[in-house]
Protein backbone atom coordinates (compact mmCIF):
# COMPACT_ATOMS: atom_id res chain seq x y z
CA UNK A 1 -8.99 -17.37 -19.12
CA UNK A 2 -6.18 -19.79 -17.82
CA UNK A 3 -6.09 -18.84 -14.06
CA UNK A 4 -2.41 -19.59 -13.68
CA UNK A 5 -1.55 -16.90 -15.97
CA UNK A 6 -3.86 -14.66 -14.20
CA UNK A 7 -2.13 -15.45 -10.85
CA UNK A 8 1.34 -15.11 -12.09
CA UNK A 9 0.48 -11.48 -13.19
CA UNK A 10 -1.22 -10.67 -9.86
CA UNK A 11 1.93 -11.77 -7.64
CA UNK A 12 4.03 -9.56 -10.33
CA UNK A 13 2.08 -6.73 -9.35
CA UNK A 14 2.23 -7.49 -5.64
CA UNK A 15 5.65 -8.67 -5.30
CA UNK A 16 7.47 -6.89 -8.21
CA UNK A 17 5.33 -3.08 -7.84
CA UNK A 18 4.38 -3.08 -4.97
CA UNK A 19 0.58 -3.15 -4.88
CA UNK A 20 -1.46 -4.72 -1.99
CA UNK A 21 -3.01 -7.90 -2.93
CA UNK A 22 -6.35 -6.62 -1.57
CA UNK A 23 -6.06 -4.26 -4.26
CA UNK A 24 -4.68 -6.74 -7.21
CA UNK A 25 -6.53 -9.79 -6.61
CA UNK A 26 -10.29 -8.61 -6.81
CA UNK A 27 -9.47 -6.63 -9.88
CA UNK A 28 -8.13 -10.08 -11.18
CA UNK A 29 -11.33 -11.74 -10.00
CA UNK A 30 -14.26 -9.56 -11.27
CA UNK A 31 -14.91 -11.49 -14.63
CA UNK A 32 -14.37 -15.02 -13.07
CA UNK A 33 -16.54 -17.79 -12.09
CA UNK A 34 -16.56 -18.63 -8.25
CA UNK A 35 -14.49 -21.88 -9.07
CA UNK A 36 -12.39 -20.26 -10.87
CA UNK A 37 -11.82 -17.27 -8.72
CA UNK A 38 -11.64 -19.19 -5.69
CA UNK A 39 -8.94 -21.02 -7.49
CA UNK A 40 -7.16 -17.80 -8.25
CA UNK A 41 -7.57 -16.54 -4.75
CA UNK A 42 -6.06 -19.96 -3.19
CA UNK A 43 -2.89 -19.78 -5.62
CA UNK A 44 -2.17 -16.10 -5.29
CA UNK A 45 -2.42 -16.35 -1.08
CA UNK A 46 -0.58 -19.93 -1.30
CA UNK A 47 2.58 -18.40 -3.62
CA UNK A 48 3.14 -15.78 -1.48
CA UNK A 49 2.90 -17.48 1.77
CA UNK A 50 5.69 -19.55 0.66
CA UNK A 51 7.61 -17.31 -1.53
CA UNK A 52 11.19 -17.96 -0.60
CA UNK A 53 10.61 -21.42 -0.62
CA UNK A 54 9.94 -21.38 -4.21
CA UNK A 55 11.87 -18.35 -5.19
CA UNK A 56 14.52 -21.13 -3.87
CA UNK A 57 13.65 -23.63 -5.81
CA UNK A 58 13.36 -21.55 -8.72
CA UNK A 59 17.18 -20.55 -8.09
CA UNK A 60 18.14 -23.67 -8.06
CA UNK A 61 16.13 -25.44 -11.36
CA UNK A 62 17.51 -22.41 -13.47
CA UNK A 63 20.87 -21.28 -14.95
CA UNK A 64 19.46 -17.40 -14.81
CA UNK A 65 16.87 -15.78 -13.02
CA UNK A 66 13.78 -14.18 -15.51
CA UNK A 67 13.85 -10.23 -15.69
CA UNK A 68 12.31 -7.49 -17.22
CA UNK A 69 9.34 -7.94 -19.34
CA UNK A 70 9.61 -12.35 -18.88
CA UNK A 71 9.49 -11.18 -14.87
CA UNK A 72 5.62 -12.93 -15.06
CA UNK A 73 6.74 -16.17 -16.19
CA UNK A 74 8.59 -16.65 -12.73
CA UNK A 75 5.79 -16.42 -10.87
CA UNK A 76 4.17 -18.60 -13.26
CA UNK A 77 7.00 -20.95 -12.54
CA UNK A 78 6.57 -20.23 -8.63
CA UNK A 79 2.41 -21.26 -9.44
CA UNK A 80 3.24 -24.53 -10.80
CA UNK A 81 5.78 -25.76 -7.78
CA UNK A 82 2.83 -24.32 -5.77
CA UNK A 83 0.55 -26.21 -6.96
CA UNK A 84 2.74 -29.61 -7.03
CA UNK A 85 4.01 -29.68 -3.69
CA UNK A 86 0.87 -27.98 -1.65
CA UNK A 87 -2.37 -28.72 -3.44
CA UNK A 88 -4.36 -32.03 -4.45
CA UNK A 89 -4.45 -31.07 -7.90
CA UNK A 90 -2.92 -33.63 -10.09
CA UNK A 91 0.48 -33.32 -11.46
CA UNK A 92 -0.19 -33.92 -15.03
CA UNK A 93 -3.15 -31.17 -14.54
CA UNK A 94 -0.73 -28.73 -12.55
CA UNK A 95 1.76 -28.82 -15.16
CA UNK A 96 -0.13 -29.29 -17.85
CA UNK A 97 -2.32 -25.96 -17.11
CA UNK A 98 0.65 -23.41 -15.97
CA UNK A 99 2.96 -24.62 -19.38
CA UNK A 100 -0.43 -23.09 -21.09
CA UNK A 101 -0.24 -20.23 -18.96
CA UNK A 102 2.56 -19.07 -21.09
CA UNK A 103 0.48 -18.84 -23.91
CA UNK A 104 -1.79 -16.75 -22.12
CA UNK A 105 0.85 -14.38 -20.67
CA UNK A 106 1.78 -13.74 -24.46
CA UNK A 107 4.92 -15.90 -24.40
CA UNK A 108 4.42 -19.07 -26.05
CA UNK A 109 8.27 -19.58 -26.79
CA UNK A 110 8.73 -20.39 -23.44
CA UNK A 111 6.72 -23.26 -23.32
CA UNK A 112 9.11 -25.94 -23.15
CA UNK A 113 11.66 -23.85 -20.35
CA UNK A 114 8.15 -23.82 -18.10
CA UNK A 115 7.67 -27.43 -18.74
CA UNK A 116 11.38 -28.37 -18.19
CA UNK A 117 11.94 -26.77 -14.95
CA UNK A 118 8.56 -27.96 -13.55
CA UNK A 119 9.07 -31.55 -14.47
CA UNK A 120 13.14 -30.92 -13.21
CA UNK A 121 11.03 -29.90 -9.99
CA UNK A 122 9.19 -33.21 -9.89
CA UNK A 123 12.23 -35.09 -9.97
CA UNK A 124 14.47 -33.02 -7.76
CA UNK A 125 11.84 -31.48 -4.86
CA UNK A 126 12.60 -34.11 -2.04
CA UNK A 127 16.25 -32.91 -2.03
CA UNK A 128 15.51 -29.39 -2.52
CA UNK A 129 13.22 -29.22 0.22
CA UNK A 130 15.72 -31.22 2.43
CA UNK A 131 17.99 -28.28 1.49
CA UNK A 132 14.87 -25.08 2.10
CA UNK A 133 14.43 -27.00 5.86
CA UNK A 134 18.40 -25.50 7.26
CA UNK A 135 17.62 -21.78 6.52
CA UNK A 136 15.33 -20.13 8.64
CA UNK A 137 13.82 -17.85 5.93
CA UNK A 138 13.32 -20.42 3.69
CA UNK A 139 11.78 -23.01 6.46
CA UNK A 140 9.76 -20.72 8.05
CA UNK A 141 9.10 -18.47 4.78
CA UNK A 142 9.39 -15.20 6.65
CA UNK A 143 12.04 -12.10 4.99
CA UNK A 144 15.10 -12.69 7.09
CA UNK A 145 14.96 -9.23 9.33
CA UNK A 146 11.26 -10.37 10.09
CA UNK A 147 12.37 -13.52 11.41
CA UNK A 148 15.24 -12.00 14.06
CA UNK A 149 12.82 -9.43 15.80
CA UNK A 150 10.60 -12.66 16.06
CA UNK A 151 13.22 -14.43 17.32
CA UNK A 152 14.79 -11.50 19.46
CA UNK A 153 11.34 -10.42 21.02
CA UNK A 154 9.78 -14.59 21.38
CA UNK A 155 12.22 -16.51 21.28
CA UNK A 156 13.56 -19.33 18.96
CA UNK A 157 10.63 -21.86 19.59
CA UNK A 158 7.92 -19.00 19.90
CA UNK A 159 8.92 -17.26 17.01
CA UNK A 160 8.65 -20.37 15.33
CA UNK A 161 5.39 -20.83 16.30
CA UNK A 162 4.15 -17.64 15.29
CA UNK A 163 5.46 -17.69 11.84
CA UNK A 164 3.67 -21.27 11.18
CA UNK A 165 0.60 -19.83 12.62
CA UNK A 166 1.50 -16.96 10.16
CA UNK A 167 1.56 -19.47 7.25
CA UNK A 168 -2.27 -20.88 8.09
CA UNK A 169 -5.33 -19.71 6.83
CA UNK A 170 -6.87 -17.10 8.94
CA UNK A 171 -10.94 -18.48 10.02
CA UNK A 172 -13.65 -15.89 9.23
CA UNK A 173 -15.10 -14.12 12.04
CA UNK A 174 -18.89 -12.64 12.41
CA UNK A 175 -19.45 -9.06 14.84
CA UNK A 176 -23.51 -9.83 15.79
CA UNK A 177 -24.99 -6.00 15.88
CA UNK A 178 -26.49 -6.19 19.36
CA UNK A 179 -28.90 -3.50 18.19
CA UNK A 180 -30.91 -6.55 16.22
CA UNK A 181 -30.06 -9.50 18.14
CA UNK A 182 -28.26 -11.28 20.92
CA UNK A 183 -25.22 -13.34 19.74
CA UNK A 184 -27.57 -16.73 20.52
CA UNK A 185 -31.02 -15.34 18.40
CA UNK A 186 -28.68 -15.16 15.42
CA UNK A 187 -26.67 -18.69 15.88
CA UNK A 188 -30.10 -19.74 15.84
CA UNK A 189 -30.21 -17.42 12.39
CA UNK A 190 -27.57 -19.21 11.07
CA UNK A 191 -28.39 -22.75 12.02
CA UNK A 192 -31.75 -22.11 10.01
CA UNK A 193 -29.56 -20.96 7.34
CA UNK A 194 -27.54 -24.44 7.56
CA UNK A 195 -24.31 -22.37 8.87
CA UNK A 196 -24.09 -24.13 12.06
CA UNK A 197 -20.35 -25.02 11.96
CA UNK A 198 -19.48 -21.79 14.28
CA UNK A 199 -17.73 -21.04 17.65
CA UNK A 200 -18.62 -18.16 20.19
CA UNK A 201 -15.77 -16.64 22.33
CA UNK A 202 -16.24 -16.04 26.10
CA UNK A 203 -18.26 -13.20 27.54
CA UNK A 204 -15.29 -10.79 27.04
CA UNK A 205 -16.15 -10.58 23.10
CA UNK A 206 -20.21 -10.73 23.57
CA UNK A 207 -20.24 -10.49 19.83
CA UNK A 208 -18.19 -12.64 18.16
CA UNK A 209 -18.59 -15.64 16.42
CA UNK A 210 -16.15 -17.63 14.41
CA UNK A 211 -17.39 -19.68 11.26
CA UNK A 212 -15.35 -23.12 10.15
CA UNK A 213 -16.00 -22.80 7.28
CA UNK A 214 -15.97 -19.21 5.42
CA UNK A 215 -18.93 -18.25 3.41
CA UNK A 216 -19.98 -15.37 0.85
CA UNK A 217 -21.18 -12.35 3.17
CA UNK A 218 -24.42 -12.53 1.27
CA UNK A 219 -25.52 -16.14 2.59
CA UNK A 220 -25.28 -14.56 6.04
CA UNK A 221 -28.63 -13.76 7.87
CA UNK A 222 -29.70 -10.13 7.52
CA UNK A 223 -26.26 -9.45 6.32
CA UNK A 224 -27.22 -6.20 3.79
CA UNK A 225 -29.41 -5.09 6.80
CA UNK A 226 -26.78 -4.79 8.88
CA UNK A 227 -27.40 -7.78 11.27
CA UNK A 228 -24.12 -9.35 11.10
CA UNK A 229 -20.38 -7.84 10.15
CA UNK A 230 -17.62 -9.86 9.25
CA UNK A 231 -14.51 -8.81 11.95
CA UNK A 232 -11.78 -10.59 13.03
CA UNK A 233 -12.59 -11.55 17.06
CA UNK A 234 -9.45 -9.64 18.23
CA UNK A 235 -10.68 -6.28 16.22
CA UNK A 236 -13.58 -6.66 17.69
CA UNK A 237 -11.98 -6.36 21.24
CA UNK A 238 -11.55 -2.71 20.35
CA UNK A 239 -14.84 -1.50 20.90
CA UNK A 240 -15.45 -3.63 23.97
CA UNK A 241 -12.14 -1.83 25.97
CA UNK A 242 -13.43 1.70 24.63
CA UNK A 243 -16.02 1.17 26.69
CA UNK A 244 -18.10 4.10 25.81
CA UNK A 245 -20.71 5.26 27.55
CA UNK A 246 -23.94 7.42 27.07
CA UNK A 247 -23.32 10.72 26.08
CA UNK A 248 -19.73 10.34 24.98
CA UNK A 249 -18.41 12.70 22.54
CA UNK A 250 -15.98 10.02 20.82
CA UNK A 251 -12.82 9.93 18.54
CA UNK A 252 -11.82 6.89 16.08
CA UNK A 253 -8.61 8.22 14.70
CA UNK A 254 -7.25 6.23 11.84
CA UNK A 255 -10.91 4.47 11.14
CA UNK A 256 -10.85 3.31 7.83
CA UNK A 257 -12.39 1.04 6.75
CA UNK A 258 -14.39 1.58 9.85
CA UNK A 259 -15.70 -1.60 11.47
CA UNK A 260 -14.45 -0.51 15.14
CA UNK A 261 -16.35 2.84 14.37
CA UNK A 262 -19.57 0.93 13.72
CA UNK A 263 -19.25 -1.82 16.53
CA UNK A 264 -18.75 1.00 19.06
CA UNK A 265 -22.06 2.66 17.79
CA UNK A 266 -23.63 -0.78 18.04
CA UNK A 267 -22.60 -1.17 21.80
CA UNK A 268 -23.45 2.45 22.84
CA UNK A 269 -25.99 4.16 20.02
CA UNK A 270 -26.62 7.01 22.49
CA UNK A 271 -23.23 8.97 21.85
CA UNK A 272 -22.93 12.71 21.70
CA UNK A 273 -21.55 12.62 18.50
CA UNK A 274 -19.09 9.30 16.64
CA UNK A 275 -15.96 11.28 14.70
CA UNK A 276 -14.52 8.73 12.28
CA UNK A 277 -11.22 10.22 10.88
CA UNK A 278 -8.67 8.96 8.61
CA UNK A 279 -5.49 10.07 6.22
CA UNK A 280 -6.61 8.27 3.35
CA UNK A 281 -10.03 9.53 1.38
CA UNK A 282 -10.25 6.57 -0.45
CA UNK A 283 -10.68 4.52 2.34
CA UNK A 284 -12.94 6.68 4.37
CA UNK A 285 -15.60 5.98 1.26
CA UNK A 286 -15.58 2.12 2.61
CA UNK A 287 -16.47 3.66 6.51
CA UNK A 288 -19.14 5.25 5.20
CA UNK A 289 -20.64 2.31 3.57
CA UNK A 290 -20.64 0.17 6.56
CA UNK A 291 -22.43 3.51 8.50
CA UNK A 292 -25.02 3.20 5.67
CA UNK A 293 -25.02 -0.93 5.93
CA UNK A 294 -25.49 -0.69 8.82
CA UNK A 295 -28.20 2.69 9.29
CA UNK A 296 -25.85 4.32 11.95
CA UNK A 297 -24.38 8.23 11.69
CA UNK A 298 -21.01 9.50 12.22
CA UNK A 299 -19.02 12.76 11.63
CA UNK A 300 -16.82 11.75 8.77
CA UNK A 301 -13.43 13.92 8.15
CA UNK A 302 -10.76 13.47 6.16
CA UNK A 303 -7.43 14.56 8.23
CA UNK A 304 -4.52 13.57 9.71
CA UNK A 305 -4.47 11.82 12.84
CA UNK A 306 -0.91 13.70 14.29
CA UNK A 307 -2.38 17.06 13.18
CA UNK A 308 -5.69 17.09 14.63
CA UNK A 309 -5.68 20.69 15.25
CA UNK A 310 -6.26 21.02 11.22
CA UNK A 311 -9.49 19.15 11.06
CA UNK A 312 -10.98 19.81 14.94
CA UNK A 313 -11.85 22.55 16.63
CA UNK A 314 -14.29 21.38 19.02
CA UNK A 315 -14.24 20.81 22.79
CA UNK A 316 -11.90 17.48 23.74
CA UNK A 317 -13.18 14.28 23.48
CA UNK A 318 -14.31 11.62 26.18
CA UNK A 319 -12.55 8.99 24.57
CA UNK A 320 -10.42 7.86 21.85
CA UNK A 321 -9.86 5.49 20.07
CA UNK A 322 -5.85 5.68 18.65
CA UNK A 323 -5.81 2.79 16.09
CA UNK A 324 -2.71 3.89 15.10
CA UNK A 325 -0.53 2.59 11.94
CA UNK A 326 1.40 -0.20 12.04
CA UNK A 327 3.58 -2.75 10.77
CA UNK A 328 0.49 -5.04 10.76
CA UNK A 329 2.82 -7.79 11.24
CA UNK A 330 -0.59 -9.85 13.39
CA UNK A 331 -2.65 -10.02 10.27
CA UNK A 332 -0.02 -11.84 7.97
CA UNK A 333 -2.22 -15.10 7.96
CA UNK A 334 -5.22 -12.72 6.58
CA UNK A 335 -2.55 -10.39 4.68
CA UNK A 336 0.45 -12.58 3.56
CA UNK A 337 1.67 -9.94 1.09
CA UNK A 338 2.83 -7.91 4.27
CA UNK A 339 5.52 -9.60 4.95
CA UNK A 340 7.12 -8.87 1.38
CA UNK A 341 5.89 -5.60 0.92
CA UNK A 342 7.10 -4.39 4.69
CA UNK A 343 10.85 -3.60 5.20
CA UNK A 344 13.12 -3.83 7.99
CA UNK A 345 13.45 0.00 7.76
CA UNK A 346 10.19 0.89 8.00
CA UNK A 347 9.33 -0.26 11.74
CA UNK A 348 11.85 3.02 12.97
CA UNK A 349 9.53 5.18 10.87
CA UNK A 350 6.46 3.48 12.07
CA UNK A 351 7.33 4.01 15.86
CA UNK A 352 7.99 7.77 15.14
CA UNK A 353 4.69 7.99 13.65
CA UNK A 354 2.61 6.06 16.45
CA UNK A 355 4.83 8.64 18.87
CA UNK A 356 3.37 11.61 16.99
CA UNK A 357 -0.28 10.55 17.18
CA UNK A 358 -0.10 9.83 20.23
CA UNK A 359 0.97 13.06 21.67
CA UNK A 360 -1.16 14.65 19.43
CA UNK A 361 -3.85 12.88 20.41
CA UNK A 362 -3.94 13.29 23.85
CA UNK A 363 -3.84 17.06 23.93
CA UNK A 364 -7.54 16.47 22.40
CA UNK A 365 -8.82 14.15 25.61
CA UNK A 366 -10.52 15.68 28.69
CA UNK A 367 -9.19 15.66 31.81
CA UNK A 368 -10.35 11.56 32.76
CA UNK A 369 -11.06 10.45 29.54
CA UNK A 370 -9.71 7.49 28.54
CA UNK A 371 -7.39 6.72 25.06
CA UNK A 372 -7.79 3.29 23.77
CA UNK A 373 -4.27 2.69 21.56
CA UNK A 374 -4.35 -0.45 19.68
CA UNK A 375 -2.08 -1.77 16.67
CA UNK A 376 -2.36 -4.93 14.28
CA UNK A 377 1.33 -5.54 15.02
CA UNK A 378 3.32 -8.15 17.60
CA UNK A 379 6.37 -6.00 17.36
CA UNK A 380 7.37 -4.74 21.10
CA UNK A 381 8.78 -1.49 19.18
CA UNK A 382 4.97 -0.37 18.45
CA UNK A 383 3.48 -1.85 21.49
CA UNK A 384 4.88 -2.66 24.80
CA UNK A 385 7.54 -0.46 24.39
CA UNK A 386 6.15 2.16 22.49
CA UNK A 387 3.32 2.25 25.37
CA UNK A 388 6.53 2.06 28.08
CA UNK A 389 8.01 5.41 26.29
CA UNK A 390 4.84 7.76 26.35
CA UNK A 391 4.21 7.11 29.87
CA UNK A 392 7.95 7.68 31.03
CA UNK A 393 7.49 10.73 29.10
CA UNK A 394 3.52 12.07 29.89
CA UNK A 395 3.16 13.37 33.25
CA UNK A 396 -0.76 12.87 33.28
CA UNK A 397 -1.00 9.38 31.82
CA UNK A 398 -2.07 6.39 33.65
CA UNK A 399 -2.12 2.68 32.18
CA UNK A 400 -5.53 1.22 33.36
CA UNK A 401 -6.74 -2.28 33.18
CA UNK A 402 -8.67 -2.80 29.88
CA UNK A 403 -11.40 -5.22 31.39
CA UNK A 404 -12.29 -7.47 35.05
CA UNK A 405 -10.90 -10.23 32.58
CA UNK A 406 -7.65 -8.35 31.41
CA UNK A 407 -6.35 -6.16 34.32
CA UNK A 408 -2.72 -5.99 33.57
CA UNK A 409 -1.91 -2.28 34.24
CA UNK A 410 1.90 -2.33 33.49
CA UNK A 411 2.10 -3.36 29.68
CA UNK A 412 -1.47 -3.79 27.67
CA UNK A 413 -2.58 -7.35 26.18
CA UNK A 414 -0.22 -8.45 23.58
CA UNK A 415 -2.37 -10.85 21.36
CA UNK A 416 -0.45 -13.27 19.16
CA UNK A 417 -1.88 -14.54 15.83
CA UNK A 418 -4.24 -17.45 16.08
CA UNK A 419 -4.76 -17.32 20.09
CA UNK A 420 -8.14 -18.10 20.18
CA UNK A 421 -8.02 -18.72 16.81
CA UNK A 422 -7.83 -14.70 16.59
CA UNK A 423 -5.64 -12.21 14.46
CA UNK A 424 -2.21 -10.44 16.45
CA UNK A 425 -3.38 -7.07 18.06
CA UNK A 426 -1.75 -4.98 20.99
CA UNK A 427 -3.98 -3.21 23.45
CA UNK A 428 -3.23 -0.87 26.17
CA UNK A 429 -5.52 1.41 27.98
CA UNK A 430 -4.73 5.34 28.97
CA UNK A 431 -6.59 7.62 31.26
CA UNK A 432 -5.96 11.61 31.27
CA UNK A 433 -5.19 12.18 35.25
CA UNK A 434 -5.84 15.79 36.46
């Protein structure tokens, strides 16, 4: 299999139909060897990080742009300046491998075009990327509305700072199930395991633990017994703020795949009852794997979190957990295909859906229970202001501190990607007065 070719056709189906690349790549993968597919995996991620960079390049190497059913040999063309300006692999090898590519994508005639324009590249790339450095989309490699709510919400220099720590590859982060072992019995685990190459956060995130280097789940200590989970440290947060406590009848709304609905079960087995729900029944098949992974029980329902009144009929919960949809514009560094698969137009819709939940939401929460909302986005629309508009507008809501560390009771924690080396999340804190 030439791997070029392969990753050409994946970033048609991402970029061109629309499909996630969490979806597209493993499907690509399945019949690979690990070099190979870890190959695969670092061109398809690399390409579309960078995409209008080379879409730019493309643009300007070519008299016409490829369409139709030839749409797959641009993004082979996009692999090989990928591969030439950000990787160590040779030149002659780069180009040599993605001119066979067309071969494999069933267009052989196109050989020589592939082979011209790459070696045109070679020749012309200091001066294009002279040219890519004096627009912002193309510099920072962000869609252009993306870039001016960055800019409008951060700042010039912050913005820019988020969108190169955007562009870096996200570390992968370890949840410790408390139930088996302290967080320092299993880094002794994994230094027996020759994994010692790790970081803990402070006491705020008890369970977390940061590898350097990322690993197959499988090499991790105890992993199919449900020792260890991988979650990124700010995800992990979730649980911690919920806070819940013995006896608790609880609500994860929007759980798939379900790792905050497991941590919280870690932290506080002794629950009334755990109700995982989420829109999408596909999905809610991965929460219940990581309940059986991990030997823990939950009421599973498939339903929609604004309409809660067609899935529940029980008495109102202690908490909740609202982890509600988002532009998930913090986990672009994990996700890079979000940024080209999210519009502009979309963030209006998003708020209006958050608004719904929300409301919905807390007509199921007791009198002093507390409502946990948290997004994957650094948009003020879904956050901050989102969080700003409900209370205005909910005569028995109170922002409360999320923890001794975090006690900010006017706007939440906005968490930007990579502080502390952790994904962008938003976190604010509600309790039901009356």
């Amino acid at each position: 299999m030439n791997v070029r070719a392969l990753a050409a056709q994946v970033l048609n189906q991402v970029v061109e139909q629309g499909q996630s690349l969490s979806q597209a790549l493993p499907a690509a993968q399945k019949d690979l060897n690990p070099k190979d597919k870890a190959l695969l995996q670092m061109l398809c991620y690399g390409v579309l990080r960078t995409l209008p960079r080379l879409d730019f390049f493309c643009r300007s190497l070519m008299q016409k742009p490829l369409k139709g059913k030839q749409r797959a040999m641009h993004f082979l063309i996009l692999v090989g300046f990928y591969q030439l300006l950000y990787t160590r692999i040779p030149s002659h090898a780069a180009v040599g491998e993605t001119v066979n590519g067309a071969k494999a994508l069933k267009k052989p005639a196109l050989k020589g075009m592939v082979n011209g324009v790459l070696r045109s590249f070679l020749r012309e790339q200091e001066a294009l990327l002279e040219k890519a450095e004096q627009q912002d989309a193309l510099k920072y490699c962000h869609p252009s509305w993306l870039v001016k709510r960055l800019q409008s919400a951060y700042g010039n220099e912050k913005a820019a700072t988020i969108m190169d720590n955007n562009n870096q590859q996200a570390p992968m982060w370890l949840r410790v199930n408390v139930i088996h072992h302290s967080r320092e019995a299993y880094k002794t685990l994994l230094d027996d395991a020759e994994l010692s190459n790790f970081t803990a956060l402070d006491d705020e995130n008890k369970n977390a633990l940061r590898l350097e280097k990322a690993t197959d789940v499988y090499k991790l200590p105890g992993f199919t017994e449900g020792w260890v989970s991988v979650q990124d440290g700010a995800a992990q947060l979730a649980a911690h703020y919920l806070d819940a406590q013995q006896g608790d009848l609880i609500l994860d709304a929007c759980a798939a795949p379900g790792g905050k609905t497991v941590h919280t079960l870690e932290l506080q087995p002794q629950l009334k009852q755990m109700v995982a729900v989420d829109a999408d029944d596909k999905r809610l098949v991965r929460v219940q794997e990581n309940l059986d992974r991990l030997k823990l029980q939950a009421t599973v329902i498939h339903g929609d979190a604004s309409k809660p009144d067609e899935w529940w009929q029980g008495e109102l919960f202690d908490r909740i957990l609202c982890d509600a949809p988002c532009s998930a514009t913090g986990v672009i560094r994990r996700h890079p295909d979000i940024r080209w698969l999210r519009r502009d137009s979309d963030i209006a819709e998003l708020v209006k859906l958050q608004k719904s939940i929300l409301n919905a939401l807390w007509a199921k929460l007791k009198p002093g229970g507390i409502l946990l909302y948290a997004t994957c986005s650094i948009l003020p629309d879904e956050n901050e202001l989102q969080i700003k508009n409900f209370l205005e507008n909910t005569a028995d809501a109170t922002l409360i501190a999320l923890s001794e560390q975090h006690n900010d009771t006017t706007k939440g924690r906005q968490l930007l990607p990579n502080e502390d080396a952790m994904d962008g999340f938003y976190y604010a804190k509600l309790q039901k007065t009356g």
